[in-house]
Structure formats: structure tokens, C-alpha cells
C-alpha atoms as a PDB file:
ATOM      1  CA  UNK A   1     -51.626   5.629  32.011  1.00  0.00           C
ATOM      2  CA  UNK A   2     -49.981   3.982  34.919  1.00  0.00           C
ATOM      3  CA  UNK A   3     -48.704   6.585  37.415  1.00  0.00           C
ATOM      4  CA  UNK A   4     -45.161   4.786  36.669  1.00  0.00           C
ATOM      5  CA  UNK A   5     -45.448   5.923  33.134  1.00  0.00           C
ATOM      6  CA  UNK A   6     -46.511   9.289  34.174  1.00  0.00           C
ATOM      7  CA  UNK A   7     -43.403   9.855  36.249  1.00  0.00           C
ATOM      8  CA  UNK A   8     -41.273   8.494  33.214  1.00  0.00           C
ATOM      9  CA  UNK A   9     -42.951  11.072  30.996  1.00  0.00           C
ATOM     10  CA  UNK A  10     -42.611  13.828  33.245  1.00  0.00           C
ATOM     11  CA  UNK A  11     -38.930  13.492  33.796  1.00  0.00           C
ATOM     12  CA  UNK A  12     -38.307  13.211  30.253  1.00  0.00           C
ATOM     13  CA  UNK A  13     -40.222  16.251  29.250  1.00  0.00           C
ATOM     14  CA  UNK A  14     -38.063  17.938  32.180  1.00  0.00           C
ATOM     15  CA  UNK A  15     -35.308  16.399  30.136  1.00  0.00           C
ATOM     16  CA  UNK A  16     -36.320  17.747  26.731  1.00  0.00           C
ATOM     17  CA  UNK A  17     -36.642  21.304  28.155  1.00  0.00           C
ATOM     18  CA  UNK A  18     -33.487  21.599  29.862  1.00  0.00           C
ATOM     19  CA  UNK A  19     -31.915  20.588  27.231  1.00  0.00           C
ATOM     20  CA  UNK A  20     -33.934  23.083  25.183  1.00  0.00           C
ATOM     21  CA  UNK A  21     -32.222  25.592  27.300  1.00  0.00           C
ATOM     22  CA  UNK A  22     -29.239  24.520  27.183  1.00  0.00           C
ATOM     23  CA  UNK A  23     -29.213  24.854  23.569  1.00  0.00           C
ATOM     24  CA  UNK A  24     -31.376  27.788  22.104  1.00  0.00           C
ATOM     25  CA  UNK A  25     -32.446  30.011  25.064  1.00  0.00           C
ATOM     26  CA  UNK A  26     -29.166  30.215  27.193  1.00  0.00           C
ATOM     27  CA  UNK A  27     -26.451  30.990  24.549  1.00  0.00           C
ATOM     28  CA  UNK A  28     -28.664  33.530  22.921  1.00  0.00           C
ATOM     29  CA  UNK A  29     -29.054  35.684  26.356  1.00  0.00           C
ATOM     30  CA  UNK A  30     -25.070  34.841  27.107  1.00  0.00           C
ATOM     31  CA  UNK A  31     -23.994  35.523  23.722  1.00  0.00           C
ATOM     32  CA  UNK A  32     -24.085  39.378  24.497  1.00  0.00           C
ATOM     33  CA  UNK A  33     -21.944  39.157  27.733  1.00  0.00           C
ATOM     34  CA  UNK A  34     -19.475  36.830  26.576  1.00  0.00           C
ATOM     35  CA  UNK A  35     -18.466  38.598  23.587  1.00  0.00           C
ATOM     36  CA  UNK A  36     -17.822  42.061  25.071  1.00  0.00           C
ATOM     37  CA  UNK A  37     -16.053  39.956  28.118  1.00  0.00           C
ATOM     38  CA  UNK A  38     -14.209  38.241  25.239  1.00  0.00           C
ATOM     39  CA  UNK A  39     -13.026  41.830  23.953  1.00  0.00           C
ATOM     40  CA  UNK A  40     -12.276  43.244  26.939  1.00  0.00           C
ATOM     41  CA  UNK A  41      -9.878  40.556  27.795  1.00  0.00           C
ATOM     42  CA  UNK A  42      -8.081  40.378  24.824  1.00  0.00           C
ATOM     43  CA  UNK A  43      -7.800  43.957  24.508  1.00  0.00           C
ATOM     44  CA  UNK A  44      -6.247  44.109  28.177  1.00  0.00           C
ATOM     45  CA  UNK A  45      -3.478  41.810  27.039  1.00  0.00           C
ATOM     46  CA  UNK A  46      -3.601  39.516  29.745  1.00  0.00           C
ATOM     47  CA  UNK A  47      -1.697  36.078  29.671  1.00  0.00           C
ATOM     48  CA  UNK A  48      -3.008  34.504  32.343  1.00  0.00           C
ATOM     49  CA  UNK A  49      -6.502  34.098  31.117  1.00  0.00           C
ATOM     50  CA  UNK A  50      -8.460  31.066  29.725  1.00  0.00           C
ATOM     51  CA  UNK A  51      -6.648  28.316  27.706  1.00  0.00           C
ATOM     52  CA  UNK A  52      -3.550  29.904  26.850  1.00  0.00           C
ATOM     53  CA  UNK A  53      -2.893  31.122  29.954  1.00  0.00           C
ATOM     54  CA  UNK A  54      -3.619  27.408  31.860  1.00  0.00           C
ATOM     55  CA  UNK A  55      -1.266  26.004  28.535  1.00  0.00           C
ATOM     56  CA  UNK A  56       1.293  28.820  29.262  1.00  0.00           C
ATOM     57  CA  UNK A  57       1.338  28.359  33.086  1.00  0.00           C
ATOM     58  CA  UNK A  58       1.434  24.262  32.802  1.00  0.00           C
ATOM     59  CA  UNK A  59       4.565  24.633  30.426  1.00  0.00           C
ATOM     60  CA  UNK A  60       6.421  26.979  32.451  1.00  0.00           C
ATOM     61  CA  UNK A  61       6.018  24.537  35.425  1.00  0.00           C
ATOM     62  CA  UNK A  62       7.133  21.864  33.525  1.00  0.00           C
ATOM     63  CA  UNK A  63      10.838  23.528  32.405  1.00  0.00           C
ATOM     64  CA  UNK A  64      11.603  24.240  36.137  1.00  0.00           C
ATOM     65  CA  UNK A  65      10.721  21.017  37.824  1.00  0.00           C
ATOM     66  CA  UNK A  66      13.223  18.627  38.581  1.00  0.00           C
ATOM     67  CA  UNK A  67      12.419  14.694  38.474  1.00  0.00           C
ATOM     68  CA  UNK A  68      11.830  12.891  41.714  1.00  0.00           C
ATOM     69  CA  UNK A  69      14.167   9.754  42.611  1.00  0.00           C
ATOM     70  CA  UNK A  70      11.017   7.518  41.426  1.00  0.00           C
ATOM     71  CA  UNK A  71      11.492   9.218  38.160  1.00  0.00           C
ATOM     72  CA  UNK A  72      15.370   8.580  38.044  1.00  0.00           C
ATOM     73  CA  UNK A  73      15.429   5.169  38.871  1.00  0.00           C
ATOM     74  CA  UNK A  74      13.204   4.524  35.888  1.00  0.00           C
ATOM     75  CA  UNK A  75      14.890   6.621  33.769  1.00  0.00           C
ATOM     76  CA  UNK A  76      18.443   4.654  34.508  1.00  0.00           C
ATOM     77  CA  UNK A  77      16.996   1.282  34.615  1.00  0.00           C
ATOM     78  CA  UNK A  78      15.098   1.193  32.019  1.00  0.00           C
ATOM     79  CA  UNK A  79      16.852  -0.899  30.025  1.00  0.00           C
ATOM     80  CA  UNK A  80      18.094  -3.479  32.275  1.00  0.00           C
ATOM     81  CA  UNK A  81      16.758  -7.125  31.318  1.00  0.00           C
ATOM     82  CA  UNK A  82      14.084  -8.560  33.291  1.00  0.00           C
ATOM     83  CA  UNK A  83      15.039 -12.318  34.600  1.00  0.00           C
ATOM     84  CA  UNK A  84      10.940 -12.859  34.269  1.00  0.00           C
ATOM     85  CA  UNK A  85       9.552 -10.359  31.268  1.00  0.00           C
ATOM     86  CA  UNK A  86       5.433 -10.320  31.938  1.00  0.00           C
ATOM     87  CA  UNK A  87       4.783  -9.266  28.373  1.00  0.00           C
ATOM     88  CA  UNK A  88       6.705 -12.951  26.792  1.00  0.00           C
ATOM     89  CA  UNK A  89       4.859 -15.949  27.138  1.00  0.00           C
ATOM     90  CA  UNK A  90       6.991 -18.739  28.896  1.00  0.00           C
ATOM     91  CA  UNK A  91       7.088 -20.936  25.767  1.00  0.00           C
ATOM     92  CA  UNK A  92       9.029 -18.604  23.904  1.00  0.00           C
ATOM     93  CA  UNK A  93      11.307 -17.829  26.738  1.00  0.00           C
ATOM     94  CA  UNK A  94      12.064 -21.550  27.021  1.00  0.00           C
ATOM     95  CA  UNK A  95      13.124 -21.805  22.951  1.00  0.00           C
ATOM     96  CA  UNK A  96      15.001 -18.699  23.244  1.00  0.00           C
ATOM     97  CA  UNK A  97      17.173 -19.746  25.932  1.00  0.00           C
ATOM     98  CA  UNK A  98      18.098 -23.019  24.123  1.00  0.00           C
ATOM     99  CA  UNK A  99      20.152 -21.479  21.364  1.00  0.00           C
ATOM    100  CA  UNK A 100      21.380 -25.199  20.184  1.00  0.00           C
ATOM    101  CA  UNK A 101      18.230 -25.258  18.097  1.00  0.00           C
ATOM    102  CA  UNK A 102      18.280 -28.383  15.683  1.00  0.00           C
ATOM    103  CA  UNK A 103      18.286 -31.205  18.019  1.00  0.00           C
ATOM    104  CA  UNK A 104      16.223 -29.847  20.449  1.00  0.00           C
ATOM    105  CA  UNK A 105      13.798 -28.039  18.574  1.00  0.00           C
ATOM    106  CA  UNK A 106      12.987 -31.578  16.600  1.00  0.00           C
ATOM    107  CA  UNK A 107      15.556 -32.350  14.315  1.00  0.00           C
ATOM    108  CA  UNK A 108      19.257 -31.834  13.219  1.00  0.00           C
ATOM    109  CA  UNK A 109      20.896 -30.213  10.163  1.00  0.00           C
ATOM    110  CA  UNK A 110      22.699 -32.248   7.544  1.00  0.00           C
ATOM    111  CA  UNK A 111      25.970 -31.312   8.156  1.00  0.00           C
ATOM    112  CA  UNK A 112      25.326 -27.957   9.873  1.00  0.00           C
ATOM    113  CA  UNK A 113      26.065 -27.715  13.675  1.00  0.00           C
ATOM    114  CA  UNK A 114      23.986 -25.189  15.473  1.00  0.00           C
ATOM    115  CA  UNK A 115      20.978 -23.503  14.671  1.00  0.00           C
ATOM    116  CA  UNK A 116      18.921 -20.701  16.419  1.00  0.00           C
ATOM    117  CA  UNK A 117      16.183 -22.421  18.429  1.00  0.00           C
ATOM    118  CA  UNK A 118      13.613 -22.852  16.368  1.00  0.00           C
ATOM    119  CA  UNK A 119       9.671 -24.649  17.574  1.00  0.00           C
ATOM    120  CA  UNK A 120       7.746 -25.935  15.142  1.00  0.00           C
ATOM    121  CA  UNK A 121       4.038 -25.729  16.972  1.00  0.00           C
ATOM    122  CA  UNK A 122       1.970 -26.847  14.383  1.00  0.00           C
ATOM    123  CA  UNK A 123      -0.009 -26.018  10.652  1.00  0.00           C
ATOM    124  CA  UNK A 124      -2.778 -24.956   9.054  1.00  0.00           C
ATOM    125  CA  UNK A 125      -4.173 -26.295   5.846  1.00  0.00           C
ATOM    126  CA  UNK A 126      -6.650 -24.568   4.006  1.00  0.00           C
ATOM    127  CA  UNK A 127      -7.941 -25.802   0.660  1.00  0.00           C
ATOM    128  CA  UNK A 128      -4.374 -26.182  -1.223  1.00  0.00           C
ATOM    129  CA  UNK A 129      -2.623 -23.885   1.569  1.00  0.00           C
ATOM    130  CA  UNK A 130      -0.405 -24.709   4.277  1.00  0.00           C
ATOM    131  CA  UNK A 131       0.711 -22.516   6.729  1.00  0.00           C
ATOM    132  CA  UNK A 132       3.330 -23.784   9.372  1.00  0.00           C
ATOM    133  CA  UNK A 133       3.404 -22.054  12.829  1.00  0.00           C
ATOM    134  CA  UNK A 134       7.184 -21.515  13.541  1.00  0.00           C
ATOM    135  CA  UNK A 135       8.183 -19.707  16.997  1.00  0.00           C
ATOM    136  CA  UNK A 136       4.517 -18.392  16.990  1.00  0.00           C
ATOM    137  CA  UNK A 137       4.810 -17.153  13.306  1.00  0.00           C
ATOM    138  CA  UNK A 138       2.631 -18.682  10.227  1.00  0.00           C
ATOM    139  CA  UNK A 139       4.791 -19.365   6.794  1.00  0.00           C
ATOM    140  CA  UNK A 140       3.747 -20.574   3.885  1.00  0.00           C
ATOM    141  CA  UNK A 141       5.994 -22.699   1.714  1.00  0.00           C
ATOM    142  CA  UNK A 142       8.807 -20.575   0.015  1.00  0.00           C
ATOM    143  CA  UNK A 143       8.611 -18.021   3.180  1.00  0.00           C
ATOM    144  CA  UNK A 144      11.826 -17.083   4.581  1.00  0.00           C
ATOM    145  CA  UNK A 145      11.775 -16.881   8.477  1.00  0.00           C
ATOM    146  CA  UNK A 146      12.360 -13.968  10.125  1.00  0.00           C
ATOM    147  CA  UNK A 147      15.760 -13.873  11.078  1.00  0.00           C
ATOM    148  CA  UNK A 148      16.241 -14.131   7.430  1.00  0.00           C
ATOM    149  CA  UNK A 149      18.321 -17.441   7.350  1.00  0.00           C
ATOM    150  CA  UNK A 150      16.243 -20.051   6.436  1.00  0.00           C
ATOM    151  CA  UNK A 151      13.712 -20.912   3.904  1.00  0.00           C
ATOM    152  CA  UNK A 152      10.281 -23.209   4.379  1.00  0.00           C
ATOM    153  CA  UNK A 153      10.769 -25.540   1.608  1.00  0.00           C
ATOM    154  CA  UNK A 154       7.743 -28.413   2.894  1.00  0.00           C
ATOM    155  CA  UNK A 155       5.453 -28.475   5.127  1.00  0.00           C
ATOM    156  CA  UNK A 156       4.157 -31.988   6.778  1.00  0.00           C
ATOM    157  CA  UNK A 157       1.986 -32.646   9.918  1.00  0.00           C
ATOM    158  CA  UNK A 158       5.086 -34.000  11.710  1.00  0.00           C
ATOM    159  CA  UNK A 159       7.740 -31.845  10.299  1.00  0.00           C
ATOM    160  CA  UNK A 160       8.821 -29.122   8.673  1.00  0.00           C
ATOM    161  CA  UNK A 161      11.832 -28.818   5.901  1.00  0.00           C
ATOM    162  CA  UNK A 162      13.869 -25.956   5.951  1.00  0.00           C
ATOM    163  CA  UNK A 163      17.090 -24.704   4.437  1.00  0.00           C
ATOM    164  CA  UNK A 164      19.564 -22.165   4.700  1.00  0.00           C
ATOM    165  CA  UNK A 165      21.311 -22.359   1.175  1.00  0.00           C
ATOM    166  CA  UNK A 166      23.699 -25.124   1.910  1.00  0.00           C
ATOM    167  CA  UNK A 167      22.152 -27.813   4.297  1.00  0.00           C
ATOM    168  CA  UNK A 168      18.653 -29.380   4.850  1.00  0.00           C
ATOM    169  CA  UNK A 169      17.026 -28.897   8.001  1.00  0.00           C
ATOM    170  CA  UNK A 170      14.144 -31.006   9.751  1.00  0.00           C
ATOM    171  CA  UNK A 171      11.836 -29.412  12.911  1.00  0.00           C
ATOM    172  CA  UNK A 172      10.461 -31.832  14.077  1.00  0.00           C
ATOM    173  CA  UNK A 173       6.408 -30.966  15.664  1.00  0.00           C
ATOM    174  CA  UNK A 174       6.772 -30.349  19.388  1.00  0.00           C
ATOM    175  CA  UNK A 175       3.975 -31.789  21.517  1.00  0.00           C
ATOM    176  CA  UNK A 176       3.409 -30.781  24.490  1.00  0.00           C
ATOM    177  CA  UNK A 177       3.011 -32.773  28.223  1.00  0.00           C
ATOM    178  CA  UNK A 178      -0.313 -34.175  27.878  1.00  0.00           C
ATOM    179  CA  UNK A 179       0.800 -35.975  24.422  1.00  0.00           C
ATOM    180  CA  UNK A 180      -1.627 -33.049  22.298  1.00  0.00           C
ATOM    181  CA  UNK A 181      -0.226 -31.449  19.803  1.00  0.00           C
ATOM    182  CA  UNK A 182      -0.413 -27.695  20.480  1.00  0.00           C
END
């Protein structure tokens, strides 16, 4: 043997008896000590020792303190819109704010005059299955959106058919800048 695999082995015999220790020699000389430690405290009554007593301590702290002004301007604000919300993607903050969905969205109603904004972004078809992405949600044919208004009746690569009991609706696909559908 190398004296680089000599070192290795050394340190992990080391390893293997310390752990040893740790294990099977220690607790069984501790053992003894602890337990009559363990009695004396609890026969003593006292509050302030071990778990309960950090537990008992922390929540007693806790009733008395008073939140800082950080803490109150987040508890009053917190539900205040955000003009920018990180956690919504820009594409769906774009659709929302157009709330004259039909025409601008792709298509119009027969007959019916405004519609939520609604983006058809493309479709999946697999085997005799089509799924139609619709404001970042997949429906199948017969699905009724979300907001519970409107029904997928067909799916095509450039459109999508839906209707909301009395009139037909077409979404058109959107593409995006570069011409690719998305």
C-alpha cells in the first residue's frame, strides 16, 4: 500500500471507532448519571429546565412583545395591489388588462359584445386527443373554462370554438413578434 492509502485507512478506522463510542461505550457509562439527573430534576419541579422550559420561556416572550413598525407596515399593506406583481408572468398581465376579449384575443362573438380576455396560445394533439392551451390552461373538447362561462366545443390549429349557451365564439391563435407560434 501507497502511504496515501494508508492515511485514508487510518482516518477511517479513527472514524469507525469514534463512532463506536459514540454509540455503545458512551451512553452505557452516561446512562447512570443522566437518569438520576433526570429524577432529580423532575422531582425538584423546576420549569425552567430542558425543552419545556426553552418552549415555556419562548412562548411567554412571544405574548408580551409588541410588533416593530417593519412588522405593521406589512401587516396593513398587505393587501394593496402591486402595479408590477413578480409572481405573474407579463403575458397574462397583458390579457388581463384587456377585458374587451373577443376581438382582441382573435375573434368576435356572434352577436355577443364583450367577452373576458381570453388567449388562445396554442394545442396539443396526441393520438385522437386535443388539448387547447387557453390563458395558460389545457382543455380538452367539451371542457368548460374556468370562469365557468364558456364551453370548448372544437379545437383547430388556428382557432378555437367556444360557446357560452347562446352565441358562438372564435379565438383566434395568437402569435407572437417573431411570426412563431408560441
Amino acid at each position: 500500500m501507497s502511504t496515501r492509502e494508508k492515511i485514508l485507512v487510518a482516518a477511517a478506522a479513527l472514524a469507525l471507532l469514534y463512532g463506536i463510542y459514540e454509540v455503545a461505550v458512551r451512553p452505557f457509562f452516561t446512562h447512570r448519571f443522566h437518569s438520576a439527573k433526570a429524577l432529580t430534576v423532575s422531582s425538584q419541579g423546576s420549569e425552567n429546565s430542558g425543552l419545556s422550559g426553552f418552549i415555556s420561556q419562548a412562548v411567554s416572550q412571544a405574548r408580551t412583545a409588541k410588533p416593530g413598525a417593519r412588522d405593521v407596515y406589512i401587516i396593513h399593506n398587505r393587501n394593496i395591489g402591486w402595479k408590477r406583481d413578480p409572481f405573474i408572468s407579463a403575458e397574462f398581465m397583458a390579457g388581463a388588462g384587456n377585458r374587451e376579449g373577443g376581438a382582441a384575443a382573435g375573434g368576435k362573438a356572434r352577436g355577443e359584445g364583450s367577452t373576458k380576455a381570453l388567449t388562445y396560445s396554442g394545442y396539443v394533439a396526441m393520438g385522437g386527443i386535443k388539448f387547447a392551451v387557453i390563458n395558460g390552461r389545457e382543455y380538452e373538447e367539451g371542457d368548460t373554462l374556468k370562469d365557468g362561462r364558456y364551453v370548448l366545443r372544437h379545437i383547430y390549429p388556428s382557432k378555437v370554438v367556444l360557446t357560452d349557451g347562446a352565441a358562438v365564439i372564435t379565438v383566434k391563435l395568437k402569435e407572437s413578434e417573431d411570426g412563431v407560434n408560441r
